[in-house]
Protein backbone atom coordinates (compact mmCIF):
# COMPACT_ATOMS: atom_id res chain seq x y z
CA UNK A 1 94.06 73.84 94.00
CA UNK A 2 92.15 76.78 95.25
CA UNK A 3 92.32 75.21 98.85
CA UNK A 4 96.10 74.64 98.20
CA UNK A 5 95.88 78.55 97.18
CA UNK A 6 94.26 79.61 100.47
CA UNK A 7 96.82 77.82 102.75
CA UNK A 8 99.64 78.99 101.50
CA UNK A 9 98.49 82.74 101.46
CA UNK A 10 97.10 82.01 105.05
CA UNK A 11 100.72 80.87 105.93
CA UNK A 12 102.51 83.86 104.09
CA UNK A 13 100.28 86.27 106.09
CA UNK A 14 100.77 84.07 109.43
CA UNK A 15 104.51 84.10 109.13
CA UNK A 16 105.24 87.82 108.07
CA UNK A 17 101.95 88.91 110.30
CA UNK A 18 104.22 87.90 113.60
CA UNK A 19 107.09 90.05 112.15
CA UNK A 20 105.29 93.12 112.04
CA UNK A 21 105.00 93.99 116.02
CA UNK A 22 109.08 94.21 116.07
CA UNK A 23 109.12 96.78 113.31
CA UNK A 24 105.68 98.92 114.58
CA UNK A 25 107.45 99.06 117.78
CA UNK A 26 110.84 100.71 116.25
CA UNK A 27 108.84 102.71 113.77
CA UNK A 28 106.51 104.25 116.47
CA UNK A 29 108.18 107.32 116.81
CA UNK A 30 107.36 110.85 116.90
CA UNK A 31 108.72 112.38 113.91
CA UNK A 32 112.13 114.06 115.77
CA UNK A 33 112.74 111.05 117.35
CA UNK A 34 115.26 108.49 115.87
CA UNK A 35 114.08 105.16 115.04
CA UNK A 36 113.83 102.65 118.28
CA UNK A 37 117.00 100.25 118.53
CA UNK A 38 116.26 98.90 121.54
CA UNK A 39 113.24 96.58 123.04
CA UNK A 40 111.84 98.23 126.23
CA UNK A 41 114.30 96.52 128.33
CA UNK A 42 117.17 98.40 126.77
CA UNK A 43 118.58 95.30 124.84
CA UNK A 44 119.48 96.29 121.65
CA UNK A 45 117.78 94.85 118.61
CA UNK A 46 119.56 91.53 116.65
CA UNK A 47 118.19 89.49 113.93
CA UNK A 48 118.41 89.86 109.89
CA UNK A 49 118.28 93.45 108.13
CA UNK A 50 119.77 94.84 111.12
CA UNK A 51 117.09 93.80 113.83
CA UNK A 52 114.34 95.16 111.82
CA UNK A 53 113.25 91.16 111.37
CA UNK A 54 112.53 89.36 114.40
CA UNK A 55 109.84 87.84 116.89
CA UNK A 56 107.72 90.54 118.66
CA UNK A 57 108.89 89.30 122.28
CA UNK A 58 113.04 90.44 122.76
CA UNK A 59 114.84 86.79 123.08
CA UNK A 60 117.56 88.24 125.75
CA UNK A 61 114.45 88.47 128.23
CA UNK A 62 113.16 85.79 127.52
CA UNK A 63 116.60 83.56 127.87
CA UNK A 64 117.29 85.91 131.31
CA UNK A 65 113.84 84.99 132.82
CA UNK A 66 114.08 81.37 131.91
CA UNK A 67 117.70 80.72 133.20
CA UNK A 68 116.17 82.75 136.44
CA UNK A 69 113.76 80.40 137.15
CA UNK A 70 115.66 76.86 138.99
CA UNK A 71 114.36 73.78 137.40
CA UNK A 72 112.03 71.69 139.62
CA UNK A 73 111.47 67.99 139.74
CA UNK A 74 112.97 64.74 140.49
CA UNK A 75 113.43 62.94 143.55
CA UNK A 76 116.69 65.21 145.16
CA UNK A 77 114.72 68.71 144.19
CA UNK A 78 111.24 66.97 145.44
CA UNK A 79 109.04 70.19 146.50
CA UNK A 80 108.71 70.51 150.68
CA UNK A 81 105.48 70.58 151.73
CA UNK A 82 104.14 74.14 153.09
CA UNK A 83 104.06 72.82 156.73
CA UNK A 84 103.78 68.99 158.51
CA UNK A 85 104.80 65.49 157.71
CA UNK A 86 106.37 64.02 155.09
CA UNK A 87 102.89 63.33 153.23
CA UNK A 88 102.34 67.31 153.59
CA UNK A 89 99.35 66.70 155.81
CA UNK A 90 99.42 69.59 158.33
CA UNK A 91 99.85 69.42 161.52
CA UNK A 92 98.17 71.82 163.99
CA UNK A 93 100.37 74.08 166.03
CA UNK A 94 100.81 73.46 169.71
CA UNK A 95 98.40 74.92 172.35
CA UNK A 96 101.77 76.36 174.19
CA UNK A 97 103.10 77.98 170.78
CA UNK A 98 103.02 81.31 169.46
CA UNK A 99 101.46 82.13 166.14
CA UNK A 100 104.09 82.50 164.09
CA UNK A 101 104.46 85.78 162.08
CA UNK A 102 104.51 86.38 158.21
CA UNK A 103 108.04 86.25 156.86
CA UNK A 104 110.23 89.85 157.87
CA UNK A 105 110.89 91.14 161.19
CA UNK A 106 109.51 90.85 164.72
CA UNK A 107 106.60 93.27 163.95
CA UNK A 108 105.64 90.36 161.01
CA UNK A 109 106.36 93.43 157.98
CA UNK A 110 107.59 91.75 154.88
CA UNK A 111 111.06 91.83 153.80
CA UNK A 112 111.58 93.12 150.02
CA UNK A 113 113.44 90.83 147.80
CA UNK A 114 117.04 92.38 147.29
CA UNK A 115 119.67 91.15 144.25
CA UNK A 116 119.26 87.85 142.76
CA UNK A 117 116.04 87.26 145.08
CA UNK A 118 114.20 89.92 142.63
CA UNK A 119 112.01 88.14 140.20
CA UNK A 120 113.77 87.99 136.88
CA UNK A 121 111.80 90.61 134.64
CA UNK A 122 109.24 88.63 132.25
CA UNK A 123 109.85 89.28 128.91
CA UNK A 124 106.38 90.90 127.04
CA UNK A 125 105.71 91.90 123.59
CA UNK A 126 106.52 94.84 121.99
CA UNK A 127 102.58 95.75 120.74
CA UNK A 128 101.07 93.75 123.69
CA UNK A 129 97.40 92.66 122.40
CA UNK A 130 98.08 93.75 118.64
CA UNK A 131 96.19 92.56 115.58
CA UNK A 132 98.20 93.10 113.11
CA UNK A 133 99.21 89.22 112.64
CA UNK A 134 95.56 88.69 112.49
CA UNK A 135 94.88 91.41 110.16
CA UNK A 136 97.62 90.06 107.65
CA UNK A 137 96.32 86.40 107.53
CA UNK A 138 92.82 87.72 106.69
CA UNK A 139 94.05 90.17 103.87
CA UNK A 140 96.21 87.84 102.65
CA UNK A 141 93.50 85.11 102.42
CA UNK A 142 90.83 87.21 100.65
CA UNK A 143 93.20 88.76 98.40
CA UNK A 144 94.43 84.79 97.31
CA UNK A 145 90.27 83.71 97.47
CA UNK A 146 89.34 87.27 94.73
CA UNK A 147 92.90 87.07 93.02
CA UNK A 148 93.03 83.28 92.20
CA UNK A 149 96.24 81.73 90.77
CA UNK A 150 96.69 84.77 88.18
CA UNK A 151 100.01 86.64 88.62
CA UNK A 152 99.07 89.47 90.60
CA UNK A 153 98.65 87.62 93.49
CA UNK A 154 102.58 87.31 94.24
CA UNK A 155 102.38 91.46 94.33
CA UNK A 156 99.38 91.36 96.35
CA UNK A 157 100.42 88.91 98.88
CA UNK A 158 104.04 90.99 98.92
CA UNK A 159 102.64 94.46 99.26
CA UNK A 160 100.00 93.26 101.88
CA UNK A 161 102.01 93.21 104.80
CA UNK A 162 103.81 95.94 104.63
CA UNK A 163 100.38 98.07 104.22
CA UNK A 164 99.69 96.41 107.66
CA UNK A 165 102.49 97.75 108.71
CA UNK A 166 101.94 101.24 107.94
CA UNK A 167 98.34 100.92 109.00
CA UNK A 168 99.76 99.47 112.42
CA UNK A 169 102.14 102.50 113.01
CA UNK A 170 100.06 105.06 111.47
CA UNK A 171 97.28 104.58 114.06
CA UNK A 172 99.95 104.31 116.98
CA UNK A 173 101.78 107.61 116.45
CA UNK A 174 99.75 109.68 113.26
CA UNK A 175 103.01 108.69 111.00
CA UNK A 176 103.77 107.19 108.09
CA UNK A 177 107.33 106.66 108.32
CA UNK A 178 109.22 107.21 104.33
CA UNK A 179 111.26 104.20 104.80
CA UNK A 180 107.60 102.63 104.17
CA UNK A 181 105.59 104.62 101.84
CA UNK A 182 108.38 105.13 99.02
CA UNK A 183 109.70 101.95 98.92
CA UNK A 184 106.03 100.64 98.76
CA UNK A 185 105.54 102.65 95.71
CA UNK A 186 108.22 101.58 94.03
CA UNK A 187 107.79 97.86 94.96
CA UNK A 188 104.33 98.18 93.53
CA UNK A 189 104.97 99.39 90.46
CA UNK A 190 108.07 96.75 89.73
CA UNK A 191 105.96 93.62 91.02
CA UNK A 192 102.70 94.62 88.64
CA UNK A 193 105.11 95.06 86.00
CA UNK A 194 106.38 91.77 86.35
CA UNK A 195 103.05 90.93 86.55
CA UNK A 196 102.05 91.98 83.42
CA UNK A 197 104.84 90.12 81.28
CA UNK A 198 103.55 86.78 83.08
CA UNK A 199 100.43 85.18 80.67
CA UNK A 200 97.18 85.32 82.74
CA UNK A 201 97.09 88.79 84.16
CA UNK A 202 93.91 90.44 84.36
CA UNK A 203 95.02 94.15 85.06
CA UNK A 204 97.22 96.72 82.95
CA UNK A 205 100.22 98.06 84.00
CA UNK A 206 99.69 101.29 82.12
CA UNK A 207 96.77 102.36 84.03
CA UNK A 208 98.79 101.37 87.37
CA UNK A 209 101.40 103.85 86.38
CA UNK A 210 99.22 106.58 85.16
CA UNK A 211 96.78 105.78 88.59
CA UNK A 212 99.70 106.62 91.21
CA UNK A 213 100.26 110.53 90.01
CA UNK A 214 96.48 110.63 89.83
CA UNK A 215 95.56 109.85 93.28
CA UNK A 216 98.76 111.15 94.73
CA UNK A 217 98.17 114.30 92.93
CA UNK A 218 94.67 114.33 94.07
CA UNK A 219 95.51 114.03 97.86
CA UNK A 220 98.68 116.40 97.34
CA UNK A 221 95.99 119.12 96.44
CA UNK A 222 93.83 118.37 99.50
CA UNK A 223 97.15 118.52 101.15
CA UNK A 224 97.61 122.03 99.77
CA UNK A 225 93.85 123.03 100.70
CA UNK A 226 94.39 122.11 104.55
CA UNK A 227 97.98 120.91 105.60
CA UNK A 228 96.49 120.61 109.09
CA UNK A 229 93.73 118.07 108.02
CA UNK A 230 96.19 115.91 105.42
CA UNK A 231 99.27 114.84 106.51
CA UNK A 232 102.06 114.54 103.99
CA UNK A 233 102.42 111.22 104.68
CA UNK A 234 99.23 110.16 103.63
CA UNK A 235 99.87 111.93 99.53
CA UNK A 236 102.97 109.32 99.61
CA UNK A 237 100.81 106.33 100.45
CA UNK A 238 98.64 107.50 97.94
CA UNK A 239 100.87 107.26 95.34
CA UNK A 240 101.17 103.18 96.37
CA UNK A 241 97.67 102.66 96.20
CA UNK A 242 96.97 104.41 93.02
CA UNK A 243 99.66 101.92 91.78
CA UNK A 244 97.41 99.18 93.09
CA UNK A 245 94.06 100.75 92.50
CA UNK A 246 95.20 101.62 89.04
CA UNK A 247 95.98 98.19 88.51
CA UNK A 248 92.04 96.83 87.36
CA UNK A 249 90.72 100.29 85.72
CA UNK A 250 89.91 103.42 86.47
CA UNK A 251 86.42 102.61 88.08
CA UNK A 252 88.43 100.61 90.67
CA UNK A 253 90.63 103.65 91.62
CA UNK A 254 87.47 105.63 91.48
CA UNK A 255 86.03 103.35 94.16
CA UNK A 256 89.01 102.46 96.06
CA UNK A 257 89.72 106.03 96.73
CA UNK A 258 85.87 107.16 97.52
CA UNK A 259 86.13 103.99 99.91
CA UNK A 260 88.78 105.23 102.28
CA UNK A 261 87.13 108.76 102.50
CA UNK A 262 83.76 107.16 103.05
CA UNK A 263 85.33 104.77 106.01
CA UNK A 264 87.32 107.66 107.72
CA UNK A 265 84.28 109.41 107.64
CA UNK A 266 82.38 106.69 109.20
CA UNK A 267 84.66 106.60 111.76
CA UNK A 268 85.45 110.02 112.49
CA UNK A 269 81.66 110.54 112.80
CA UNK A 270 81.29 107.12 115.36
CA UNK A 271 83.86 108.73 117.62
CA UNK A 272 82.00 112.25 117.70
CA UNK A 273 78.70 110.37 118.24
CA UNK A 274 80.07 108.46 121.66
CA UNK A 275 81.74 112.23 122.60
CA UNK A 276 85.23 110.82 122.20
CA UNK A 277 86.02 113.06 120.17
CA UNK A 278 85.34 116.51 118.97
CA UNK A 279 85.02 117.74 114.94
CA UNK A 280 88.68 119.25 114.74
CA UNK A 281 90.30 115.99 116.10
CA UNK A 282 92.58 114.15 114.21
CA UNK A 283 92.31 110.77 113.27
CA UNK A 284 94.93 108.37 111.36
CA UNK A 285 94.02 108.44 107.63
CA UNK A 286 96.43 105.84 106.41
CA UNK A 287 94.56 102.72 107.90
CA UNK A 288 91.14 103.88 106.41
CA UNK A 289 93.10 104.20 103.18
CA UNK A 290 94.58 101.22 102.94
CA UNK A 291 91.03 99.56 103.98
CA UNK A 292 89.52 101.69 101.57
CA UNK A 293 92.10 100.25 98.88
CA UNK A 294 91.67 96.69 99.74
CA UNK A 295 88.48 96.96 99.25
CA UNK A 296 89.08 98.43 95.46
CA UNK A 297 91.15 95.48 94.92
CA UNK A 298 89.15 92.82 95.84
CA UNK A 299 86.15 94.38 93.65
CA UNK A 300 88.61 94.77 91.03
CA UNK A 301 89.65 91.31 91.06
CA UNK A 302 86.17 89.48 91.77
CA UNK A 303 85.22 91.51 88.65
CA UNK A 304 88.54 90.72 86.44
């Protein structure tokens, strides 16, 4: 059963992994800019919940560069060998007879390509080389191999891919977009509750509650102490993961919390070590929170 277990949370986080380069890509905006409706070709976006769903490679690309490339094969559209006989064994050129020139003019300069002799523009990913699918079948997986079958899982498993999201666009652009971080809260706090009326459970839904005002309050006031150093993006996402952090106790919040400092630190401090970086530069918080919360949870429910 537990092998059943991992699977299927492997497959959850495979499947909604691939459709978070789509959304990064129209959520990587700077904040006066209007959300992206278009993939980089200028075709606009189509698929379920308005476009926001969908593979992270634009399907009117790919369908223009395939029906751009002539199909090849059979006996009637047999390839013609480069130069010779009809085995394509070359034949030397004449003593008497010039070298022939490159393809273009008499001086042998190449002729450009012009109207449907232009390659057909190959169709590439929105977040070229991004991890996030990877990320979200390896969160998903842990959080199924600490959770086990209890009912929290289902929230975990939920609320895990969005947080890759936000992670994802957070360390693209310095945002975290509202459309995210409020809806997260609120998703949190309705799946634990369901949680807790399942038999099972191992967490308590009245800490959860009580745990999102404390760590949102807790970053609003660093917010407060230095608005240039905390965004107020991050105090939202804080209210999700005290939600989730609340979830197993207050020791896990504790930890969950002091985990995300201690990693942003950690990297903060790498990049100023390797002179990439000086001590006034900003860094995205949000993944090293969410990291920092995973980290709570799993504790919390390896310890449950």
């Amino acid at each position: 059963m537990d092998l059943v277990l991992l699977a299927v949370a492997a497959v959850w986080g495979g499947v909604t992994g691939l459709l978070i380069p789509r959304a990064a890509y129209r959520f990587a905006v700077e904040p006066e800019e209007p959300w992206r409706t278009a993939c980089p070709s200028g075709h606009a976006f189509t698929g379920p919940l308005g476009g926001w769903l969908g593979p992270a490679r634009c399907a009117a690309c790919a369908s223009r560069a395939q029906s751009a490339v002539p199909p090849y094969g059979g006996e009637s559209e047999a390839p013609v060998p480069p130069y010779g006989d009809e085995r394509g064994a070359p034949v030397p050129p004449h003593e008497d007879e010039a070298e022939a020139l490159p393809y273009g003019d008499e001086r042998g300069a190449p002729v450009p390509p012009s109207g449907d002799d232009r390659p057909a523009p190959v169709p590439v990913p929105y977040a070229p080389g991004t991890l996030a699918p990877l990320v979200t079948v390896l969160a998903c997986t842990v959080l199924a191999a600490a959770t086990g079958a209890r009912p929290e899982l289902a929230g975990w498993l939920l609320l895990a891919p969005v947080a890759v999201l936000l992670a994802t666009v957070d360390r693209r652009v310095h945002r975290l977009p509202d459309p995210l971080t409020l809806p997260l809260a609120a998703a949190a706090v309705l799946l634990l509750g369901g949680a807790a009326l399942l038999p099972g459970h191992a967490g308590s839904w009245t800490t959860a509650l009580l745990g999102g005002p404390a760590l949102g309050g807790f970053y609003f006031l660093l917010f407060l102490i230095n608005p240039n150093g905390m965004g107020f993006g991050d105090v939202k996402l804080a209210l999700a993961l005290g939600v989730a952090l609340g979830w197993y106790g207050w020791e896990v919040l504790f930890l969950g919390g002091f985990a995300g400092f201690l990693f942003g630190a950690a990297y903060g401090l790498g990049l100023v070590l390797l002179r990439r970086a000086g001590r006034r530069t900003g860094i995205p918080f949000g993944p090293f929170m969410i990291a920092g919360a995973l980290t709570g949870i799993l504790l919390g429910a390896l310890a449950a």
